[in-house]
Protein backbone atom coordinates (compact mmCIF):
# COMPACT_ATOMS: atom_id res chain seq x y z
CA UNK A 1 -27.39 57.52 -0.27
CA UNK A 2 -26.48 60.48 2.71
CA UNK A 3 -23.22 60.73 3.56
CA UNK A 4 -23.19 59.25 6.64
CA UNK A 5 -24.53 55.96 4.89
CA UNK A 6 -21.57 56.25 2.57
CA UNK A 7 -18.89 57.31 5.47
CA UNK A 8 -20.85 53.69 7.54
CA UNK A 9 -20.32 51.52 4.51
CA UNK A 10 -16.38 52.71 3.53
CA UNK A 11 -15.90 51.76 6.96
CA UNK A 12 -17.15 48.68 6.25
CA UNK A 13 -15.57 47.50 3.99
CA UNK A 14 -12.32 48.64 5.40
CA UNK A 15 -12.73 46.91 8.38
CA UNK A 16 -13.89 43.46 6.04
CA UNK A 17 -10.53 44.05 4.15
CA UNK A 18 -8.71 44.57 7.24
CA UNK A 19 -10.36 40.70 8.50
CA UNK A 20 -9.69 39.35 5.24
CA UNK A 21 -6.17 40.11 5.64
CA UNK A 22 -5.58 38.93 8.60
CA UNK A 23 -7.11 35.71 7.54
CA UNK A 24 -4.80 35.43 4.62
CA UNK A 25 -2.15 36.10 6.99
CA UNK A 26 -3.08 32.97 9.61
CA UNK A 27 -3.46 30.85 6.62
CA UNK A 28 -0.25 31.41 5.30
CA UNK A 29 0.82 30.64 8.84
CA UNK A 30 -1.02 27.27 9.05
CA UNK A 31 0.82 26.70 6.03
CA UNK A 32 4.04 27.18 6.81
CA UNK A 33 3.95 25.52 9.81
CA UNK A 34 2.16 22.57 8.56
CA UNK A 35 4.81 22.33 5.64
CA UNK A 36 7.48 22.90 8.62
CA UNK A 37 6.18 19.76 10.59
CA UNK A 38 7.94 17.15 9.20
CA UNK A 39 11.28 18.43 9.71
CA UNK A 40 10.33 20.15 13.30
CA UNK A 41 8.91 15.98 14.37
CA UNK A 42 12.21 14.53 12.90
CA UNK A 43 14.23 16.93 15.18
CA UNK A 44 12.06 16.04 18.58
CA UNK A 45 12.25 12.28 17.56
CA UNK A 46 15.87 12.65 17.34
CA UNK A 47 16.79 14.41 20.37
CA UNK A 48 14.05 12.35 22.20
CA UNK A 49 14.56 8.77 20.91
CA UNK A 50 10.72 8.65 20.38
CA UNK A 51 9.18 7.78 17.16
CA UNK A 52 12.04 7.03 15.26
CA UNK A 53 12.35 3.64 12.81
CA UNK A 54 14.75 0.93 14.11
CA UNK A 55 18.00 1.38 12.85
CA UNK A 56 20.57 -1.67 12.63
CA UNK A 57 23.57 -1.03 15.09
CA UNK A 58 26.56 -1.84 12.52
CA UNK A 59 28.27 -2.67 15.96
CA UNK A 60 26.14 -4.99 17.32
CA UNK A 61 27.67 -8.52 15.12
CA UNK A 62 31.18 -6.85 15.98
CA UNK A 63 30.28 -6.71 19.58
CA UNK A 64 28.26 -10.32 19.72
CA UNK A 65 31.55 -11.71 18.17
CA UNK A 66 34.11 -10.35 20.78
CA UNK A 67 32.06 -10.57 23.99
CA UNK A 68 32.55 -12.86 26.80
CA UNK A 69 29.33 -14.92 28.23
CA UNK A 70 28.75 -14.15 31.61
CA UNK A 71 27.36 -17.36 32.56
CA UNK A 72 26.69 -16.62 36.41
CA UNK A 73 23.88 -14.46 35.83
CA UNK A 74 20.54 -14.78 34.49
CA UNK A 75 18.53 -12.33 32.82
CA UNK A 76 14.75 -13.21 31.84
CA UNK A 77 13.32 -11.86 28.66
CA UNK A 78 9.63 -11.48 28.04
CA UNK A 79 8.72 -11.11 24.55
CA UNK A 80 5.92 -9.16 23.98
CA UNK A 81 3.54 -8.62 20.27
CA UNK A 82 0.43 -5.94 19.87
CA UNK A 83 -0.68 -5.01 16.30
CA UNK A 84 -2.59 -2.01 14.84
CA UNK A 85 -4.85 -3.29 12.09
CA UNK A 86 -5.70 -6.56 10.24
CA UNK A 87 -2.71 -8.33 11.53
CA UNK A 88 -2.09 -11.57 13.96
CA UNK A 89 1.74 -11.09 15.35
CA UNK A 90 2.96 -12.99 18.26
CA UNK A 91 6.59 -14.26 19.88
CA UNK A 92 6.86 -17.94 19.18
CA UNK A 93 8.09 -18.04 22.79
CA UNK A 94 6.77 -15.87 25.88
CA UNK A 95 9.82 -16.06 28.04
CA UNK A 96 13.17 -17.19 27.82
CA UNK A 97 16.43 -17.05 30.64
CA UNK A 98 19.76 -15.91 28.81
CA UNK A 99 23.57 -15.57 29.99
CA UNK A 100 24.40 -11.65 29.58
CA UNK A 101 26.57 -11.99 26.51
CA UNK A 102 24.79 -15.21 25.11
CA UNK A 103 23.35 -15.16 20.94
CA UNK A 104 19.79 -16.06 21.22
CA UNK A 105 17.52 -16.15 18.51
CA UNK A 106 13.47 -15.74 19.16
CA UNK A 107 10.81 -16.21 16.19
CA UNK A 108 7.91 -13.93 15.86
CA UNK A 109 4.57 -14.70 13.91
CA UNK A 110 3.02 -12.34 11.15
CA UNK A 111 -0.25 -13.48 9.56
CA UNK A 112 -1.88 -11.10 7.14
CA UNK A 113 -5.46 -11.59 8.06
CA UNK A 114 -6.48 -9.62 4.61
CA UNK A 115 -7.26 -10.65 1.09
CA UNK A 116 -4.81 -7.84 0.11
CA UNK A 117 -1.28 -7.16 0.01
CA UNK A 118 -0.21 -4.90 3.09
CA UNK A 119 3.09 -3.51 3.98
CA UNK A 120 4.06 -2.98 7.95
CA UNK A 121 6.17 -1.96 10.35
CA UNK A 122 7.34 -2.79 13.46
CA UNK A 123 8.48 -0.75 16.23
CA UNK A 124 10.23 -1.81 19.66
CA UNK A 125 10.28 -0.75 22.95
CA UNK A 126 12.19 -2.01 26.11
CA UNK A 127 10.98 -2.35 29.54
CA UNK A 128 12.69 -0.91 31.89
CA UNK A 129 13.61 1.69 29.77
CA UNK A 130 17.14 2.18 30.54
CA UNK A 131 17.86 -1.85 29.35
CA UNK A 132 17.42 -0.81 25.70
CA UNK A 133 21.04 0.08 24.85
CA UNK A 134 22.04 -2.89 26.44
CA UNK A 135 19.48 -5.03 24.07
CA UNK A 136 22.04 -5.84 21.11
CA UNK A 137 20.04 -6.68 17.93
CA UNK A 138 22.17 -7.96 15.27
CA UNK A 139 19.06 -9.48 13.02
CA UNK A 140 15.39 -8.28 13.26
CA UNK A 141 12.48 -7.60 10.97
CA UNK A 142 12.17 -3.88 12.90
CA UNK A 143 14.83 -2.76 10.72
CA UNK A 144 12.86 -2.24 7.49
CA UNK A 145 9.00 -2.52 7.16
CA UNK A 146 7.73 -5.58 5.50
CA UNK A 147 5.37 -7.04 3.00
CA UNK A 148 3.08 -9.82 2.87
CA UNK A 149 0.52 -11.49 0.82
CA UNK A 150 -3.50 -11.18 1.04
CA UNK A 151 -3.15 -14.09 4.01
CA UNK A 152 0.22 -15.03 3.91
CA UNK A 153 2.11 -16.15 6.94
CA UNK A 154 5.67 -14.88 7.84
CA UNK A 155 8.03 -15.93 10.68
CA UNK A 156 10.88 -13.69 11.67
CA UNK A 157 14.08 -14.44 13.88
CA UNK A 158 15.26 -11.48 15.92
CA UNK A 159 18.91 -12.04 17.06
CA UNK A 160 20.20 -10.20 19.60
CA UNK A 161 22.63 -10.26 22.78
CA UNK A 162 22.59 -8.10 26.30
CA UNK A 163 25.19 -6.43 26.89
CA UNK A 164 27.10 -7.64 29.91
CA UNK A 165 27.48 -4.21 30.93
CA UNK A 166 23.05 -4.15 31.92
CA UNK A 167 22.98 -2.74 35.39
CA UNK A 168 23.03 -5.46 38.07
CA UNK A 169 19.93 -4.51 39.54
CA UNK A 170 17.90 -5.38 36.24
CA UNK A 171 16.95 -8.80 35.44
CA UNK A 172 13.65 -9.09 34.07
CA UNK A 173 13.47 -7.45 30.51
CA UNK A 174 10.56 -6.86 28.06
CA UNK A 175 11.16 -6.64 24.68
CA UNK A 176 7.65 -5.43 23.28
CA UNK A 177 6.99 -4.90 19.11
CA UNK A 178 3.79 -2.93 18.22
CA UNK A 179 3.65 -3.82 14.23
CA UNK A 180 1.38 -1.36 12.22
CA UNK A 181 0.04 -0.98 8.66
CA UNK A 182 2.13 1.46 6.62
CA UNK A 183 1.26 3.61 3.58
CA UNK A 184 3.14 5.91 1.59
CA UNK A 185 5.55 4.61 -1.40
CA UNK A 186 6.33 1.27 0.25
CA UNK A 187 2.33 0.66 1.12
CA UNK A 188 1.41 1.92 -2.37
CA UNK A 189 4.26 -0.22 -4.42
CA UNK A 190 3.46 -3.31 -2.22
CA UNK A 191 -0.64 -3.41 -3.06
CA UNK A 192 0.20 -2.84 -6.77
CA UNK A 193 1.92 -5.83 -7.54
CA UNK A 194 0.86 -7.95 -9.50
CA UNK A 195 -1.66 -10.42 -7.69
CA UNK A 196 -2.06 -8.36 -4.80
């Protein structure tokens, strides 16, 4: 071998080290960041109110207790049910008028259209947007996900109140669940019951 083929091939093979190190460096940095992602999406979530689980407003009985009805005004609420996966999930009622300040209870529908167990979840959202702090929940299945049978049926109240306080130029309001298959620990413990 001449020297010039050795002097071409140490070049080589510094320049493939060089490449290999820079892939072990960008790999290290897809890990990191992809071990990094769960806290990073828990941070956005909270400080944009987007993908976070319902949490129960330890205020909300204490506030449906002590409010005043304001019977002169009307507010309509459309209830609203879409599902991801082998589920059938509808409001047992589509509309309904209520007093700002008024308990009302609505049912909702679950039917696990599976021969297995499955856990869920459901998630709200409010239309407009700005009527959801005013949308008092004091009972609802959102609050913690939920199991069911291979075909079992489930109804669910959700008991809530608007606040009296809902701007004056909103009276329509949506209240829209999307309910989803879960896995994870709840998913897993759920579908190895006994039966399921």
């Amino acid at each position: 071998m001449s020297r010039a083929d050795q002097t071409d091939t140490q070049g080589a093979q510094h320049s493939n080290l060089r490449v290999l190190g820079k892939l072990v460096v960008i790999a290290a940095a897809m890990f990191g960041f992809g071990y990094a992602m769960v806290p990073i999406y828990k941070a956005i979530c909270e400080v944009t109110g987007v993908g976070l689980l319902t949490q129960r407003d330890p205020e909300a009985e204490k506030f449906a207790r002590n409010t005043q009805v304001d019977a002169s005004r009307d507010i309509v609420v459309e209830f609203d049910a879409n599902s991801r996966g082998a589920w059938l999930f509808k409001p047992e009622k589509r509309t309904m008028k209520v007093h700002p300040g008024e308990l009302v209870t609505v049912n909702y529908e679950l039917i696990n259209t599976q021969p297995r167990a499955m856990t869920g979840q459901a998630i709200p959202s409010y239309a407009p947007q700005q009527s959801g702090p005013y949308f008092r929940k004091i009972e609802c299945f959102c609050f913690k996900q939920q199991a069911l049978e291979a075909n079992e049926i489930k109804r669910f109240p959700v008991v809530f109140v608007v606040d009296p306080k809902l701007p004056k130029d909103v009276h329509t309001i949506t209240l829209s669940y999307t309910f989803f298959e879960v896995g994870g620990q709840a998913g897993a413990v759920a579908q190895g019951r006994p039966g399921a």
